[in-house]
PDB file of N, CA and C in Angstrom:
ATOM      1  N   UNK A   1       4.327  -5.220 -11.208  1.00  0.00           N
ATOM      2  CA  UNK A   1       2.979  -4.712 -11.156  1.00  0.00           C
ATOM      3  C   UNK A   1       3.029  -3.198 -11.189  1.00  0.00           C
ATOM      4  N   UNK A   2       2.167  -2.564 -11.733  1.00  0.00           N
ATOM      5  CA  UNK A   2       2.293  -1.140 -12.025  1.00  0.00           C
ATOM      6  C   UNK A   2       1.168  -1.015 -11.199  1.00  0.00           C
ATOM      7  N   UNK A   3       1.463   0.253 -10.528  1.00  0.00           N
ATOM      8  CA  UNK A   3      -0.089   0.706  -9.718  1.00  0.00           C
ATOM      9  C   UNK A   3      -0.858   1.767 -10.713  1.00  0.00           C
ATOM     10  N   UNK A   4      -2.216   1.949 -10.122  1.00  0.00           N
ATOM     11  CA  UNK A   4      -2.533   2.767 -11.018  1.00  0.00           C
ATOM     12  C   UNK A   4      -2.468   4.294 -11.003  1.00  0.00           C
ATOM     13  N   UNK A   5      -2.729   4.840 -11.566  1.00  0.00           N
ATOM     14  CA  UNK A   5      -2.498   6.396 -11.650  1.00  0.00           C
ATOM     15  C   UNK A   5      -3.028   7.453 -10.145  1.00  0.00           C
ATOM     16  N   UNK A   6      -1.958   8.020  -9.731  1.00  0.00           N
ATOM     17  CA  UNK A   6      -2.210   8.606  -8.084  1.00  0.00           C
ATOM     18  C   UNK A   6      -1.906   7.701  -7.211  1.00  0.00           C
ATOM     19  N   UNK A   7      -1.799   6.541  -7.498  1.00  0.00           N
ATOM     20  CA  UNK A   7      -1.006   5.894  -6.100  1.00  0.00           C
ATOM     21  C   UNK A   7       0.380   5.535  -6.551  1.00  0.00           C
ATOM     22  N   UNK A   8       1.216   5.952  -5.561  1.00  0.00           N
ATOM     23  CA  UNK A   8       2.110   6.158  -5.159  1.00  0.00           C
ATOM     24  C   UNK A   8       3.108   4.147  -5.020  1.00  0.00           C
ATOM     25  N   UNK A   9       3.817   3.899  -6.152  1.00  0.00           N
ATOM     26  CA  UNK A   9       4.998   3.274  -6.392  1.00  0.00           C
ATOM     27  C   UNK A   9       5.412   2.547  -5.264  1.00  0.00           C
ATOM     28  N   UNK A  10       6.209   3.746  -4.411  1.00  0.00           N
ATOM     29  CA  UNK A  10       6.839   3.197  -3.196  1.00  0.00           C
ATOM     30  C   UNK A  10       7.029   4.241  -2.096  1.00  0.00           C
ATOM     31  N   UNK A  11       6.163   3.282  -1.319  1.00  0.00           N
ATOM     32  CA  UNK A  11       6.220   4.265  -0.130  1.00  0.00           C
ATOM     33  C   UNK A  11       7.255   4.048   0.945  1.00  0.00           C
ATOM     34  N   UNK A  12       7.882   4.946   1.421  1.00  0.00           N
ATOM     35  CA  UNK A  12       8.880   5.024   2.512  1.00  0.00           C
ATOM     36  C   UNK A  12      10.185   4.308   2.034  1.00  0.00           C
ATOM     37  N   UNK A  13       9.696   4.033   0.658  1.00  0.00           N
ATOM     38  CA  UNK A  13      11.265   2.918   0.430  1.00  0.00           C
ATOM     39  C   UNK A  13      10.973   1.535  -0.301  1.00  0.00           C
ATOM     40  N   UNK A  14       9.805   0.901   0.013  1.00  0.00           N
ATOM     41  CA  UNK A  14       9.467  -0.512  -0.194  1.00  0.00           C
ATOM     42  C   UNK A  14       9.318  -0.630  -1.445  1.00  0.00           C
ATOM     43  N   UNK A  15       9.384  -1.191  -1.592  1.00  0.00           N
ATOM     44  CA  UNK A  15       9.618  -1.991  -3.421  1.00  0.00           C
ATOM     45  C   UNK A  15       8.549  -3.247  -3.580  1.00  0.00           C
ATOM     46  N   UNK A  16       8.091  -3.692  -4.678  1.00  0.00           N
ATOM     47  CA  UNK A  16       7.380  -4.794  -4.440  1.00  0.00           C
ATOM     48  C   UNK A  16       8.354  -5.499  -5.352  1.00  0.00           C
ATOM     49  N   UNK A  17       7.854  -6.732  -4.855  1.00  0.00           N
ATOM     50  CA  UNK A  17       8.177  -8.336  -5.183  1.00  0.00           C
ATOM     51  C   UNK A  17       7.893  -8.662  -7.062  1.00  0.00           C
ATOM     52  N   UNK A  18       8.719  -8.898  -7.738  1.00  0.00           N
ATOM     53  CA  UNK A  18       8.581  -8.791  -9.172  1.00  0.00           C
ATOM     54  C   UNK A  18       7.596 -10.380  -9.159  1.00  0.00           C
ATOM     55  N   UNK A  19       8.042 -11.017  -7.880  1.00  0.00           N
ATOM     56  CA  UNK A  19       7.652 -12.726  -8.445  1.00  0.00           C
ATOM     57  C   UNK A  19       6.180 -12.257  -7.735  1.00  0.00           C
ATOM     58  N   UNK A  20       5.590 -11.789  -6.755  1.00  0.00           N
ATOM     59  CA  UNK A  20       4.851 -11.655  -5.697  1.00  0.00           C
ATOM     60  C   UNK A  20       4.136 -10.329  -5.431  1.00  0.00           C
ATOM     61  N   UNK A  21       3.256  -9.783  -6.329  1.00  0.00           N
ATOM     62  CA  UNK A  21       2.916  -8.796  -5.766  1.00  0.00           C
ATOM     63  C   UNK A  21       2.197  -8.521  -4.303  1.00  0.00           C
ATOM     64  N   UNK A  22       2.468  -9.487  -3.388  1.00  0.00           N
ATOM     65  CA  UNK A  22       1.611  -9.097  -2.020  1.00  0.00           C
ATOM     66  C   UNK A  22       2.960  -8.853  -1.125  1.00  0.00           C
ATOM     67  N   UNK A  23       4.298  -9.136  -1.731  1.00  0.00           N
ATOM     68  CA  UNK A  23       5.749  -8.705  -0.984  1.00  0.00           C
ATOM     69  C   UNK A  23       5.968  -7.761  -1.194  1.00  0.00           C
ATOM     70  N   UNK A  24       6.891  -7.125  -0.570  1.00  0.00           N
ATOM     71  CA  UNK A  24       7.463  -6.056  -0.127  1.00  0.00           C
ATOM     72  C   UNK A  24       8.640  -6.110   0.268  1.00  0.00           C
ATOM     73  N   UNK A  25      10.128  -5.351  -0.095  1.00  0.00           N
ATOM     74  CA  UNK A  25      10.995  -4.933   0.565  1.00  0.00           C
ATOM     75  C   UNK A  25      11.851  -3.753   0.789  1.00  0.00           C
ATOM     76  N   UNK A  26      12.451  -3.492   1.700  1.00  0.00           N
ATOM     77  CA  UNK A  26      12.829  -2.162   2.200  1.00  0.00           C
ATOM     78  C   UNK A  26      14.304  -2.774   2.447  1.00  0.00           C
ATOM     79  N   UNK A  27      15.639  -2.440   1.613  1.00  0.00           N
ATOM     80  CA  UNK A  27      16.769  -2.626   1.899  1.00  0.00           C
ATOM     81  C   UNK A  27      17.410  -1.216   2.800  1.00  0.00           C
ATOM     82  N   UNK A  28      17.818  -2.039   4.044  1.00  0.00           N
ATOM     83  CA  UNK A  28      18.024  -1.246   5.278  1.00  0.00           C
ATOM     84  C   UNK A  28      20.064  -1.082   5.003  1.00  0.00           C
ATOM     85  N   UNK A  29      20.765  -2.195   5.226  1.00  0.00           N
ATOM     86  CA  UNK A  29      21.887  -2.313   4.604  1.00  0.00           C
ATOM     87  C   UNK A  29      22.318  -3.248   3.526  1.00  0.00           C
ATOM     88  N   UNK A  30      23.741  -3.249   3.495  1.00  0.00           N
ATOM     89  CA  UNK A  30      23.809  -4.143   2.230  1.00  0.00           C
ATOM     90  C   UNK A  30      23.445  -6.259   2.895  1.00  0.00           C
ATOM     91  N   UNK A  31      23.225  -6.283   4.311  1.00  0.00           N
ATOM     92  CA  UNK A  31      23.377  -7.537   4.311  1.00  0.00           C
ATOM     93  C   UNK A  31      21.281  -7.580   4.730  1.00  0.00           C
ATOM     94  N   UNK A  32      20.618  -6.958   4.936  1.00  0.00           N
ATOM     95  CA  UNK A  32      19.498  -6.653   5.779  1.00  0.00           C
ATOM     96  C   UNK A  32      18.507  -6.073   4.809  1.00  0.00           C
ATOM     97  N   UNK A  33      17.533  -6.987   4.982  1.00  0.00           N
ATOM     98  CA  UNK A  33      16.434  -6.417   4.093  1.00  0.00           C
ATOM     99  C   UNK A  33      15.347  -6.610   5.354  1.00  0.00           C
ATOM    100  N   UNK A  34      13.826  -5.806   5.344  1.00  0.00           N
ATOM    101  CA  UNK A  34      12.553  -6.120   5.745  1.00  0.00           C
ATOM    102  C   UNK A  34      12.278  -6.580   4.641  1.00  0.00           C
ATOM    103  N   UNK A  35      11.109  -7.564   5.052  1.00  0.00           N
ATOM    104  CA  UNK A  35      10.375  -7.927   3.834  1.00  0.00           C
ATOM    105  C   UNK A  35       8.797  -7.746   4.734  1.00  0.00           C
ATOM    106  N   UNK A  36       7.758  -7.292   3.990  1.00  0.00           N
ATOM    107  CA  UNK A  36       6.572  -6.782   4.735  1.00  0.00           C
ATOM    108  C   UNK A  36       5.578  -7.937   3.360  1.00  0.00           C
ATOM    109  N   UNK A  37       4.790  -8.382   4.141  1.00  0.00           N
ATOM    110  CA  UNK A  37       3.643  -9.600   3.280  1.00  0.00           C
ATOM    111  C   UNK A  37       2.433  -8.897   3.595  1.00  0.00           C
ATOM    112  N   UNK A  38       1.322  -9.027   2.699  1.00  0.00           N
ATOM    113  CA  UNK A  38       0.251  -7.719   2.909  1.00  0.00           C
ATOM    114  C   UNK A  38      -0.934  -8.753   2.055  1.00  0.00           C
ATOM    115  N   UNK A  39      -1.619  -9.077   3.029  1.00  0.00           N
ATOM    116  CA  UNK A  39      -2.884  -9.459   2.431  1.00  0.00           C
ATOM    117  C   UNK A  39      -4.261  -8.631   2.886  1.00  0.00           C
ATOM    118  N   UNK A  40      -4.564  -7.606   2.053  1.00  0.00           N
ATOM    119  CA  UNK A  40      -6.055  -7.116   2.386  1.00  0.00           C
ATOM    120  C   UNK A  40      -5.614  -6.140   3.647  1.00  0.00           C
ATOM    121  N   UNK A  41      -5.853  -6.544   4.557  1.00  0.00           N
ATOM    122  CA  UNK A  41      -5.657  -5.126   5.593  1.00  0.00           C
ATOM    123  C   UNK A  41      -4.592  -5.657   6.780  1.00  0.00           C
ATOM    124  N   UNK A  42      -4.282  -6.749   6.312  1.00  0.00           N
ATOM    125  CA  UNK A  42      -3.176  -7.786   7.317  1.00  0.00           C
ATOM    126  C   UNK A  42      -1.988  -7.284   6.812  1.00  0.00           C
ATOM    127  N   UNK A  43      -0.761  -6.997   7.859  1.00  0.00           N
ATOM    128  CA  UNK A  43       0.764  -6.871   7.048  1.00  0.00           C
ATOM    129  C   UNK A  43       1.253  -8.187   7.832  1.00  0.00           C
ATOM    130  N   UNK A  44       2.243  -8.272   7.713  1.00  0.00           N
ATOM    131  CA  UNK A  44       3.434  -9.395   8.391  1.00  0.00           C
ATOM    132  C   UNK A  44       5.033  -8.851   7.814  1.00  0.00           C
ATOM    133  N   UNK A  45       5.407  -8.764   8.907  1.00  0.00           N
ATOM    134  CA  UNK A  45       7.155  -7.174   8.817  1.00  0.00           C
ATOM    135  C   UNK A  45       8.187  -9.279   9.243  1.00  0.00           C
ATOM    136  N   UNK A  46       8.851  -9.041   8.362  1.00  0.00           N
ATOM    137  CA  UNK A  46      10.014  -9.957   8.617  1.00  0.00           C
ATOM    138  C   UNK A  46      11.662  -9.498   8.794  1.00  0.00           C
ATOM    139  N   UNK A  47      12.085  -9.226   9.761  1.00  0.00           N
ATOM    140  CA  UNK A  47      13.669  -9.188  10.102  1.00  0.00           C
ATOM    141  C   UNK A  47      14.146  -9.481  11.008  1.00  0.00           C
ATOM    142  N   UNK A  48      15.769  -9.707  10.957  1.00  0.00           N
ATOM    143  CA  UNK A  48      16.541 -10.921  12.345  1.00  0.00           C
ATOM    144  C   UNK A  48      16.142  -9.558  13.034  1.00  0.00           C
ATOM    145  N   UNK A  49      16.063  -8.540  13.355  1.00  0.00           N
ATOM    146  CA  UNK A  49      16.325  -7.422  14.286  1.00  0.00           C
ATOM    147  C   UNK A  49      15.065  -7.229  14.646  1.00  0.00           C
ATOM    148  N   UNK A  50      13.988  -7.419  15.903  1.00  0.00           N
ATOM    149  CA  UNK A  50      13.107  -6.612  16.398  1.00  0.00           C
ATOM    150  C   UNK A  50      12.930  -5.129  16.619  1.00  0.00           C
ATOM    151  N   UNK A  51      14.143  -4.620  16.600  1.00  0.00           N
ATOM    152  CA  UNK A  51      14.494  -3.484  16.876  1.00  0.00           C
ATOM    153  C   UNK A  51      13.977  -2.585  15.599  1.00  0.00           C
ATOM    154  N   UNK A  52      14.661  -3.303  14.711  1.00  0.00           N
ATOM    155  CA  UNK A  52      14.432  -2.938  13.137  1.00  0.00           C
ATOM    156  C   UNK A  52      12.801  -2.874  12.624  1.00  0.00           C
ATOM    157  N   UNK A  53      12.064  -4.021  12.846  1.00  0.00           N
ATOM    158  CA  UNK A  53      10.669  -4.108  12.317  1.00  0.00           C
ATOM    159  C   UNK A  53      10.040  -3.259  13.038  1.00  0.00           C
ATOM    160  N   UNK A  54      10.070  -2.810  14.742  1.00  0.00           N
ATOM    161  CA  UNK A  54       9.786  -1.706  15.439  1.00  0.00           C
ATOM    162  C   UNK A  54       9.825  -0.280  14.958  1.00  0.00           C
ATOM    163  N   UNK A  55      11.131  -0.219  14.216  1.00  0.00           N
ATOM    164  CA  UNK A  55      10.922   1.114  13.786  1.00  0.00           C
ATOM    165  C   UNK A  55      10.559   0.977  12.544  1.00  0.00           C
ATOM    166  N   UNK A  56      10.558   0.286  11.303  1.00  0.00           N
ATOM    167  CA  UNK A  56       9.490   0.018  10.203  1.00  0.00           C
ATOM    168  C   UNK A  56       8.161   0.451  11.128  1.00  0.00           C
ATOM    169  N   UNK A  57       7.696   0.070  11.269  1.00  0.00           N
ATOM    170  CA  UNK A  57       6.196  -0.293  11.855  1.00  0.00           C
ATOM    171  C   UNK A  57       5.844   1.742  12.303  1.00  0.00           C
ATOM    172  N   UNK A  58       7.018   2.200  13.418  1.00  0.00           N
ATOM    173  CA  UNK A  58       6.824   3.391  13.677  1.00  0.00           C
ATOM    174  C   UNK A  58       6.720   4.713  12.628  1.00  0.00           C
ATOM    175  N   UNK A  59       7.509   4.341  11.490  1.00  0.00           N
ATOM    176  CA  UNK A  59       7.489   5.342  10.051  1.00  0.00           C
ATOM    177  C   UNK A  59       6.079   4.862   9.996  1.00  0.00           C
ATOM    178  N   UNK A  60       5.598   3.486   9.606  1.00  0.00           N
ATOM    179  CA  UNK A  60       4.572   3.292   8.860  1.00  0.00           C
ATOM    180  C   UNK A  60       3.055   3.996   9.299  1.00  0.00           C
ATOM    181  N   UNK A  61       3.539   3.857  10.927  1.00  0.00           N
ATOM    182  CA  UNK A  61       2.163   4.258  11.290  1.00  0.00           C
ATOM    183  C   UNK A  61       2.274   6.059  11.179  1.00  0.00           C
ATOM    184  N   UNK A  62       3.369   6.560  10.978  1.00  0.00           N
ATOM    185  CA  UNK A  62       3.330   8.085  10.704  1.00  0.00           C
ATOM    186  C   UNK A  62       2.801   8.448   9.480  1.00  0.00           C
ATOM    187  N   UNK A  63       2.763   7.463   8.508  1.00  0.00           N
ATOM    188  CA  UNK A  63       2.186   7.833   7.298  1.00  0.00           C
ATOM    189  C   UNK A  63       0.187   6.789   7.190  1.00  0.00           C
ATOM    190  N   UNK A  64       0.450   5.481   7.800  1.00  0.00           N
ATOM    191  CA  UNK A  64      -0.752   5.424   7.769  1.00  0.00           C
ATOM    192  C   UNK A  64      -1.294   4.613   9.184  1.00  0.00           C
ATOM    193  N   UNK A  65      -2.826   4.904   9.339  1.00  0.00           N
ATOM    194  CA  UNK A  65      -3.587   4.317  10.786  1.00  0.00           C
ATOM    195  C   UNK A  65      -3.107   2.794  10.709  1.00  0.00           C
ATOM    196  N   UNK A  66      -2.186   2.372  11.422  1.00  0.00           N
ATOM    197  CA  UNK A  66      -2.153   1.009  11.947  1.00  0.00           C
ATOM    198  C   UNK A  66      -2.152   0.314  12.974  1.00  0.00           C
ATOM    199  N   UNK A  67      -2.648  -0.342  13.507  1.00  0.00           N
ATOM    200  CA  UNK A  67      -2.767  -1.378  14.493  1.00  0.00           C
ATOM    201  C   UNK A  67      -1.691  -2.782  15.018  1.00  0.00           C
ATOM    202  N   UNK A  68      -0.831  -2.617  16.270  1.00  0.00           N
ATOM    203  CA  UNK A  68      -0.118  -3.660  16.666  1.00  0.00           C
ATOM    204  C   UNK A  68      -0.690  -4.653  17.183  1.00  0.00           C
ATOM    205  N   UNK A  69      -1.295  -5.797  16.538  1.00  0.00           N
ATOM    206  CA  UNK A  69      -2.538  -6.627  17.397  1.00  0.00           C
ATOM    207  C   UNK A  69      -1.780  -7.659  18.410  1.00  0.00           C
ATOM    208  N   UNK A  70      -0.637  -8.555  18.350  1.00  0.00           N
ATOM    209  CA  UNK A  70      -0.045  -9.017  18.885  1.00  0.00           C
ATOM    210  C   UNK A  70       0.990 -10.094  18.137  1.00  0.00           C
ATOM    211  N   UNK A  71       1.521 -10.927  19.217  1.00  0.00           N
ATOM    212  CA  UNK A  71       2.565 -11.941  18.694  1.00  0.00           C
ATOM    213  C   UNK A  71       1.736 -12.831  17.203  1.00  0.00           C
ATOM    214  N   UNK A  72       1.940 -12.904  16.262  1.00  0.00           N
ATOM    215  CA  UNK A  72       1.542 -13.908  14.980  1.00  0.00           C
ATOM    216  C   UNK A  72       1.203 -15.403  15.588  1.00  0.00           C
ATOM    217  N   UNK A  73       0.098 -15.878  15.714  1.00  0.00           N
ATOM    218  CA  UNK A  73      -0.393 -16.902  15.818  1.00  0.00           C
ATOM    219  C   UNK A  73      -0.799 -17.785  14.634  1.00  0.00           C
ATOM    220  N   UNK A  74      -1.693 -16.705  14.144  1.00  0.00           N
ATOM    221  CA  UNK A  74      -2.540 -17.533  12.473  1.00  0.00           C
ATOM    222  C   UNK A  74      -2.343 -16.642  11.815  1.00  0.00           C
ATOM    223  N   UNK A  75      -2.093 -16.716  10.545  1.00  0.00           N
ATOM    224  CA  UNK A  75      -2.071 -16.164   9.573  1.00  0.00           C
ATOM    225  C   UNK A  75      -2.726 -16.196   8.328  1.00  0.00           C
ATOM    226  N   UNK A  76      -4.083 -16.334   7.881  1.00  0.00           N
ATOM    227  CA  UNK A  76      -4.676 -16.849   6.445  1.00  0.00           C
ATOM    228  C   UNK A  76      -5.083 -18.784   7.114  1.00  0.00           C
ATOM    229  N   UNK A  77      -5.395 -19.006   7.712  1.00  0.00           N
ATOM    230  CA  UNK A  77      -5.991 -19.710   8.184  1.00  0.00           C
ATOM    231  C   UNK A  77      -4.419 -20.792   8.490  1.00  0.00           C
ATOM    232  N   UNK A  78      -3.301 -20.596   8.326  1.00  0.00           N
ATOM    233  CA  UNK A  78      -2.405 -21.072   8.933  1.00  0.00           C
ATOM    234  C   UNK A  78      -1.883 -20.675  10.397  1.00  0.00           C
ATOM    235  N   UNK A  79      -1.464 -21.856  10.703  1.00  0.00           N
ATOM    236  CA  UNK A  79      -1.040 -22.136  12.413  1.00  0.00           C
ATOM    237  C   UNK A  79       0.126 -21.497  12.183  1.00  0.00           C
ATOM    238  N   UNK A  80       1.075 -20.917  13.326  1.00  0.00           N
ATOM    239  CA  UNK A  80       2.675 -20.409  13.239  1.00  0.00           C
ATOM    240  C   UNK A  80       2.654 -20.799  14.494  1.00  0.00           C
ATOM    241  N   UNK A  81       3.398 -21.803  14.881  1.00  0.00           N
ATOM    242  CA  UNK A  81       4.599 -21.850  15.957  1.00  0.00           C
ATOM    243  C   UNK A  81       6.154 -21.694  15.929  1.00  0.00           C
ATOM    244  N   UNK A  82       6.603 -20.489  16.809  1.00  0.00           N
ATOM    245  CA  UNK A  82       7.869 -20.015  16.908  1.00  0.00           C
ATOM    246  C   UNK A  82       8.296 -20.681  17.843  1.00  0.00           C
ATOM    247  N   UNK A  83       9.461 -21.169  17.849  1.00  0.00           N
ATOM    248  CA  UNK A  83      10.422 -21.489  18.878  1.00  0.00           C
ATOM    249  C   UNK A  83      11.753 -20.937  19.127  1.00  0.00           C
ATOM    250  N   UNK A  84      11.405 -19.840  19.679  1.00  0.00           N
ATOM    251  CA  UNK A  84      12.922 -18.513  19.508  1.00  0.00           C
ATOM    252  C   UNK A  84      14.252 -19.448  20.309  1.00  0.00           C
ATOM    253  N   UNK A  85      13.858 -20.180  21.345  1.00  0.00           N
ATOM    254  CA  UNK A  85      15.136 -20.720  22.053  1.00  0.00           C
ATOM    255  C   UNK A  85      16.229 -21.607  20.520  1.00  0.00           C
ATOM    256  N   UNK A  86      14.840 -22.750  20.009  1.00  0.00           N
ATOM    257  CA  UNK A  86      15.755 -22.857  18.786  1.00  0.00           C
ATOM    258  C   UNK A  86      16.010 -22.505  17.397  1.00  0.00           C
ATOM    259  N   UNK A  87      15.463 -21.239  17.409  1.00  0.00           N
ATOM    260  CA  UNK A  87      15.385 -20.466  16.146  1.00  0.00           C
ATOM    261  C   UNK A  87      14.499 -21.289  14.954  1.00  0.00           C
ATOM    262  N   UNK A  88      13.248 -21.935  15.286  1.00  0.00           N
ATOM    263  CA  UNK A  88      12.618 -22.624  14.199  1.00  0.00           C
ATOM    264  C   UNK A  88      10.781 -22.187  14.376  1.00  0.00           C
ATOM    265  N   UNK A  89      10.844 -22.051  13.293  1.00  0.00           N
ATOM    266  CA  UNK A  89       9.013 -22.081  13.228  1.00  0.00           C
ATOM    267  C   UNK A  89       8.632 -22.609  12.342  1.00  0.00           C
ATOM    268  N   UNK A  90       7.559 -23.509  12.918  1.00  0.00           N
ATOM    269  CA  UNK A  90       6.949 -24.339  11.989  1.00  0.00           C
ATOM    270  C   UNK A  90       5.057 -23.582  11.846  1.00  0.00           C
ATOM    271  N   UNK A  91       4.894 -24.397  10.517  1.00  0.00           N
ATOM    272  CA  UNK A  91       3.585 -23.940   9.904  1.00  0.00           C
ATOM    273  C   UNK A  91       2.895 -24.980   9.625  1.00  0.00           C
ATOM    274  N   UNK A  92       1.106 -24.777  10.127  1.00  0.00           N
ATOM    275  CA  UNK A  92       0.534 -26.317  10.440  1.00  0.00           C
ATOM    276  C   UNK A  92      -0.802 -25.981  10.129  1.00  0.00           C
ATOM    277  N   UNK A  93      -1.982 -26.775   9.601  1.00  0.00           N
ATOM    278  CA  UNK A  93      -2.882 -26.476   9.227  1.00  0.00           C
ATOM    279  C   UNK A  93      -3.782 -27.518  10.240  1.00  0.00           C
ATOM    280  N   UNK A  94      -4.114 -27.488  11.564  1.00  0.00           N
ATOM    281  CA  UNK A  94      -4.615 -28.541  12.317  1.00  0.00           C
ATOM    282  C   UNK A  94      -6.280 -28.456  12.003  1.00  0.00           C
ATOM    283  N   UNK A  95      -7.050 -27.133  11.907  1.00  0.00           N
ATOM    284  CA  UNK A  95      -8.283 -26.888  12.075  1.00  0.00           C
ATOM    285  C   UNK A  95      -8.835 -27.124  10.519  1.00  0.00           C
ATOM    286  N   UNK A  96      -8.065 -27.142   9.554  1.00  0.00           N
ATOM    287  CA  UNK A  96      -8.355 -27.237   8.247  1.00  0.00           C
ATOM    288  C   UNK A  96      -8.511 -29.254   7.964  1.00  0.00           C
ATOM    289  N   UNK A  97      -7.284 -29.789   8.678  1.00  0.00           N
ATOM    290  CA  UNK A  97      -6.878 -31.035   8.642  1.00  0.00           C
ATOM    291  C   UNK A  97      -8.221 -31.671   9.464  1.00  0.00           C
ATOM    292  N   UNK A  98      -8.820 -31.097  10.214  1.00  0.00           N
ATOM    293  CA  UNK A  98      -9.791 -31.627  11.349  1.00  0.00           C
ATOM    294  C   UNK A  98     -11.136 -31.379  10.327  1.00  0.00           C
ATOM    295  N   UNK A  99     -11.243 -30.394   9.645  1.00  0.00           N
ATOM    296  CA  UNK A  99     -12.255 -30.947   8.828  1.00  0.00           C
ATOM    297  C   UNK A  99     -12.583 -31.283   7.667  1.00  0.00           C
ATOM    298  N   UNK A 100     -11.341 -31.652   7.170  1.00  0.00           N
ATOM    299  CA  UNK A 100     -11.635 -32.269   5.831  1.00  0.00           C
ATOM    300  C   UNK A 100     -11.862 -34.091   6.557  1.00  0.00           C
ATOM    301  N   UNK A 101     -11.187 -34.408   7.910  1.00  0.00           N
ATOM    302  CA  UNK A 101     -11.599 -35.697   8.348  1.00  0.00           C
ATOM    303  C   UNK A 101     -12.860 -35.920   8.493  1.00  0.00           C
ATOM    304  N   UNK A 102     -13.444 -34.651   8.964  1.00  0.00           N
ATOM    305  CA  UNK A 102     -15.172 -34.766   9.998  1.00  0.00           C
ATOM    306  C   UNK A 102     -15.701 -35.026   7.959  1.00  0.00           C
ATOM    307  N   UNK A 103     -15.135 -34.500   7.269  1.00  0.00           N
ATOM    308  CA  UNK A 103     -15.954 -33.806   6.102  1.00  0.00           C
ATOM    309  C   UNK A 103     -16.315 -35.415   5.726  1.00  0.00           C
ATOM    310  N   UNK A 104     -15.189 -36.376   5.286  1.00  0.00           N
ATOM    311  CA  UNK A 104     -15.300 -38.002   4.672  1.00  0.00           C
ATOM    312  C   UNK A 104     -15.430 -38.162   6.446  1.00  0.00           C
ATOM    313  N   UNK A 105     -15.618 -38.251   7.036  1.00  0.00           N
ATOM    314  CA  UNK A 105     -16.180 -39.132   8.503  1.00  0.00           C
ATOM    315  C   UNK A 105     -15.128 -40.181   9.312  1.00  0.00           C
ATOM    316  N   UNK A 106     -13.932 -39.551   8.699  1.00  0.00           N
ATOM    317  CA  UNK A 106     -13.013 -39.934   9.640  1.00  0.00           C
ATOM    318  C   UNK A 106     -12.583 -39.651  10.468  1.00  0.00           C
ATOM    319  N   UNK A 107     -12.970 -38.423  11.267  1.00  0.00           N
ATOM    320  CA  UNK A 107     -12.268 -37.631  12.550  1.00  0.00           C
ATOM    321  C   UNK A 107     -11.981 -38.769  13.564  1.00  0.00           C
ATOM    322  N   UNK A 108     -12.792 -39.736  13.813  1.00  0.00           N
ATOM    323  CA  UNK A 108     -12.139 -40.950  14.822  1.00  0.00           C
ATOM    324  C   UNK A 108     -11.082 -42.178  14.703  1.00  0.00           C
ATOM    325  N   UNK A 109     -10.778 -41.565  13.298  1.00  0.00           N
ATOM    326  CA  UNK A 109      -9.538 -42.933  12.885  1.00  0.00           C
ATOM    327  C   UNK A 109      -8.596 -42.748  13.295  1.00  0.00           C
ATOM    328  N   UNK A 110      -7.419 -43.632  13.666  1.00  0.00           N
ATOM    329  CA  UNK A 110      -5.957 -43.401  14.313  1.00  0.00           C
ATOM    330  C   UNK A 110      -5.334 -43.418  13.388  1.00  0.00           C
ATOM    331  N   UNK A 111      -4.223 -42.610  13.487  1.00  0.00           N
ATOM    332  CA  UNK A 111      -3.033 -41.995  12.813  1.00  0.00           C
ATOM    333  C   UNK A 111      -2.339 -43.588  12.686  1.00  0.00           C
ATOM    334  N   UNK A 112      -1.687 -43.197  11.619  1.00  0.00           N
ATOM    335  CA  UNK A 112      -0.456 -44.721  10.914  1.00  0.00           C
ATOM    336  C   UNK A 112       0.216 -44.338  11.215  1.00  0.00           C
TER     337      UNK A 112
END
């Protein structure tokens, strides 16, 4: 994706996604990348290191006004549950699933 004329390519480093223009990455070393996901005024910073997305986040806000709102719950109308003890997160659409049932009038049927 080419930006258009006066905005600026890559900022601080980040590169976009050839498959994905809403990705982002910032190669930190040769084994370590951030990858930053950006929808509309939402980011989402991905790396094994907290330490690492902390200081991403601290450049970023030196160059622009950003906001730390908290731990990722929903994202685009998806559920995120982390489970750091066993390193897994799963992704779940319960409130979407609840009304496409109410929508055909099944919200009271039991699961098979």
């Amino acid at each position: 994706m080419v930006q258009p004329k006066g905005y600026e390519d890559n900022i601080l480093g980040f590169r976009g996604c050839q498959a994905n223009p809403n990705i982002y990455y910032l190669k930190i070393q040769k084994l370590s990348n951030v990858f930053l996901a950006l929808y509309v005024d939402d980011l989402l910073f991905f790396n094994k290191e907290l330490k690492t997305i902390e200081r991403v986040k601290e450049l970023l806000s030196q160059e622009f006004e950003i906001k730390n709102l908290r731990e990722l719950e929903f994202f685009l109308g998806i559920q995120v549950i982390k489970d750091r003890n066993n390193r897994t997160i799963k992704l779940g659409q319960p409130k979407y699933i609840k009304e496409i049932l109410k929508w055909f009038n099944m919200e009271n049927y039991k699961p098979m």
